[in-house]
N, C-alpha and C. Protein backbone atom coordinates (compact mmCIF):
# COMPACT_ATOMS: atom_id res chain seq x y z
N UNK A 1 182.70 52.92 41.89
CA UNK A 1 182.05 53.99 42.64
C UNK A 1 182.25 53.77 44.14
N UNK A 2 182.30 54.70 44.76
CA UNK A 2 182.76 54.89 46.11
C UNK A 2 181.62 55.63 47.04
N UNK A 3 180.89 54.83 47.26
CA UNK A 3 179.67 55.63 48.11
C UNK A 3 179.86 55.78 49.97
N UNK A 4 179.54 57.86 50.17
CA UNK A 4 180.47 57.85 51.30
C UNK A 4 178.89 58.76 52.48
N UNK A 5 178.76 57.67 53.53
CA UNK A 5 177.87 58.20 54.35
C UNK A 5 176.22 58.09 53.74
N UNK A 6 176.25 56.97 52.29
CA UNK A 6 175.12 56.65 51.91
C UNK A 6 174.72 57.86 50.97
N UNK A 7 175.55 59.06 50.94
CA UNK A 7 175.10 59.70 50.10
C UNK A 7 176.11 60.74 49.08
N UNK A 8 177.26 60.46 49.04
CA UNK A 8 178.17 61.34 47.64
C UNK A 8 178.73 59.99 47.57
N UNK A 9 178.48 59.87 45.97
CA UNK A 9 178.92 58.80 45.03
C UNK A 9 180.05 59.74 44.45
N UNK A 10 181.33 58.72 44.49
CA UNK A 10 182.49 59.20 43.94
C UNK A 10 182.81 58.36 42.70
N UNK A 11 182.80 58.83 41.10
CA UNK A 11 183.10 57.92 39.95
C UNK A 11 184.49 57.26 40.78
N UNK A 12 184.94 55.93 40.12
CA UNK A 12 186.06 55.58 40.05
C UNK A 12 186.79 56.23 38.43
N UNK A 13 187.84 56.37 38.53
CA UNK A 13 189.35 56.34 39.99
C UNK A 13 189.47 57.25 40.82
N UNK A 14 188.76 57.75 41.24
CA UNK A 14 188.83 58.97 41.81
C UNK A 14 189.02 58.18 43.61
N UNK A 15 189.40 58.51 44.36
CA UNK A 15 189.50 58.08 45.62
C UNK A 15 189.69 59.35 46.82
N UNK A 16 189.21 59.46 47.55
CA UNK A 16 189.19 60.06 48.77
C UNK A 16 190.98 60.52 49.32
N UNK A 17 191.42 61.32 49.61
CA UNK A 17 192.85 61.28 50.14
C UNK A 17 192.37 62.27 51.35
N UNK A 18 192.52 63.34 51.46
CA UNK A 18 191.87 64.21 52.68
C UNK A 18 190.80 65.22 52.72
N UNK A 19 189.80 64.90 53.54
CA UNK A 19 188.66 65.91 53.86
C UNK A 19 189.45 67.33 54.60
N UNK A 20 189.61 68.22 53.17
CA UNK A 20 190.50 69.41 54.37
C UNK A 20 189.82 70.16 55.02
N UNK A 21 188.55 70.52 54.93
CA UNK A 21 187.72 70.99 55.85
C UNK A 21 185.95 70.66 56.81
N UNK A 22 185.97 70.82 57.36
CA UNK A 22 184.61 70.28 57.68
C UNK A 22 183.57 72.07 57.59
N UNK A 23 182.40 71.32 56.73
CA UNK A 23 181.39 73.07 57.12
C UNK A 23 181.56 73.92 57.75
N UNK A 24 181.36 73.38 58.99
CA UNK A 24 181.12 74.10 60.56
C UNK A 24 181.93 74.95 60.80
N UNK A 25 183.29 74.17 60.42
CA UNK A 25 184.41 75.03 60.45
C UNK A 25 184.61 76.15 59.67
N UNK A 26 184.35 75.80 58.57
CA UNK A 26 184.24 76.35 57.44
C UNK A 26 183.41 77.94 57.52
N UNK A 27 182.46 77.75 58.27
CA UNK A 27 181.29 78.94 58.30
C UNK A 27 181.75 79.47 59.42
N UNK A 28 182.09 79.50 60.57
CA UNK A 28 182.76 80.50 61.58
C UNK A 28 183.68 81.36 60.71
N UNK A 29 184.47 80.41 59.39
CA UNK A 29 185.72 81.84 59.07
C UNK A 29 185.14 82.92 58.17
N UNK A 30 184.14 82.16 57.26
CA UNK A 30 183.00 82.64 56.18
C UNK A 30 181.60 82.22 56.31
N UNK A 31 180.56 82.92 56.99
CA UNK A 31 179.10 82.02 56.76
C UNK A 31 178.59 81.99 55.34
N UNK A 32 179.26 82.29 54.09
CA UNK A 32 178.71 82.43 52.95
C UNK A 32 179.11 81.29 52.22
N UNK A 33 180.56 80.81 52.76
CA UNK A 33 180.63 79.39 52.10
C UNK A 33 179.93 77.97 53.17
N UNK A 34 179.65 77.16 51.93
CA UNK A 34 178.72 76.02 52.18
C UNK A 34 179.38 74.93 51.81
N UNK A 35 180.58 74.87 51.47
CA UNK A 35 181.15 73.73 50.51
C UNK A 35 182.42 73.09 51.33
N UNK A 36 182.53 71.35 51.31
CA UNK A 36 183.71 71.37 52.05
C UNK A 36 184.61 70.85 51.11
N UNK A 37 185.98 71.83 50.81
CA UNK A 37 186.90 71.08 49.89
C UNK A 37 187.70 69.60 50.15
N UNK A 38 187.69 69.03 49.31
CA UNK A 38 187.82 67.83 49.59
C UNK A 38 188.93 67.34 48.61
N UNK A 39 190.07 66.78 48.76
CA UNK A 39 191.09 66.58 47.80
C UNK A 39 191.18 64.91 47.44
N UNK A 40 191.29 65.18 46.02
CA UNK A 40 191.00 63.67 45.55
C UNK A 40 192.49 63.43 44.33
N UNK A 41 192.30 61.91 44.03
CA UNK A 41 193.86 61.94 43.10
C UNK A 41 193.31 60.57 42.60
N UNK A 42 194.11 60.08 41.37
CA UNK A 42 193.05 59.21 40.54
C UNK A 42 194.96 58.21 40.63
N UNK A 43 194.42 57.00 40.89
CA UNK A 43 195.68 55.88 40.62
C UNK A 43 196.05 55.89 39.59
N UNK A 44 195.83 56.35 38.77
CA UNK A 44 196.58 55.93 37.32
C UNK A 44 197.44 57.56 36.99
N UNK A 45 197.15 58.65 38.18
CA UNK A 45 198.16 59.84 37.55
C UNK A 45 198.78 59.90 38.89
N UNK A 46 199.91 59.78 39.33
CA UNK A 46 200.57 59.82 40.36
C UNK A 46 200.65 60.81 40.76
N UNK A 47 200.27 61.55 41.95
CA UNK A 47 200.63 62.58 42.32
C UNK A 47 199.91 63.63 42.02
N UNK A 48 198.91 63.39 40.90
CA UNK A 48 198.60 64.52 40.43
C UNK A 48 197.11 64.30 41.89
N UNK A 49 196.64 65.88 41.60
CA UNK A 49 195.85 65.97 42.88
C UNK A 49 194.41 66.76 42.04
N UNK A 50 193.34 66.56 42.75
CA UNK A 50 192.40 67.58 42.04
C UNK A 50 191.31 68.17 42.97
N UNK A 51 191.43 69.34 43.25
CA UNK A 51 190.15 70.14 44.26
C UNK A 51 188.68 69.94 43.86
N UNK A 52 187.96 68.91 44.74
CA UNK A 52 186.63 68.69 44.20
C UNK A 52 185.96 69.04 45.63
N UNK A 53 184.72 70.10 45.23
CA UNK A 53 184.04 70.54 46.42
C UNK A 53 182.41 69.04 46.89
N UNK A 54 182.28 68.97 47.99
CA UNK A 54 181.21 68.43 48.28
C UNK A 54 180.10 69.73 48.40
N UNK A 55 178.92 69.26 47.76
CA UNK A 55 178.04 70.52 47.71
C UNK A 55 177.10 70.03 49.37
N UNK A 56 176.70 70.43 50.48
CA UNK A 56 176.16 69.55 51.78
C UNK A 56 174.97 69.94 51.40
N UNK A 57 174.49 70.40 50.72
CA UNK A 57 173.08 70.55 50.34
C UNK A 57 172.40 69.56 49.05
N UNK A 58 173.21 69.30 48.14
CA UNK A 58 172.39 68.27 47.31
C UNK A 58 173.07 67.84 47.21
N UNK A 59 174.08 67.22 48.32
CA UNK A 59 175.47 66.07 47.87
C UNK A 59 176.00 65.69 46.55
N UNK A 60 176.34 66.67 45.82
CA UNK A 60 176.75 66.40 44.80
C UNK A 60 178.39 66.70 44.68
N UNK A 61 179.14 65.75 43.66
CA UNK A 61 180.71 66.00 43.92
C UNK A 61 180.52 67.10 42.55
N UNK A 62 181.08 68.59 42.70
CA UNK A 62 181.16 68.75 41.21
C UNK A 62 182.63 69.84 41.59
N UNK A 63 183.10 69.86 39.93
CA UNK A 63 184.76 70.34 39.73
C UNK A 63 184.33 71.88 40.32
């Protein structure tokens, strides 16, 4: 587990690769989204990639 800012626990293998957006940003283009997509990829599938949103309201990672 990968705990980030004390509060989104990431299962392993899952690992962090790029935060593509931050909120803030996020809500100037849409104020209706709340979520920052966050791209993750597991060591054991190369390459493969998977879109997991951070929820900033109950920090939860879900698909």
């Amino acid at each position: 587990m990968i705990k980030i800012d004390g509060e989104i626990t990431i299962p392993a293998p899952y690992h962090i690769v790029s935060v593509l957006f931050e909120v803030d940003q996020i809500k100037r283009v849409n104020p209706k989204i709340n979520k920052i997509e966050t791209l993750f990829e597991t060591p054991d599938r190369v390459g493969s990639r998977y879109l997991q949103y951070y929820d900033e309201h109950r920090g939860d990672i879900c698909v």
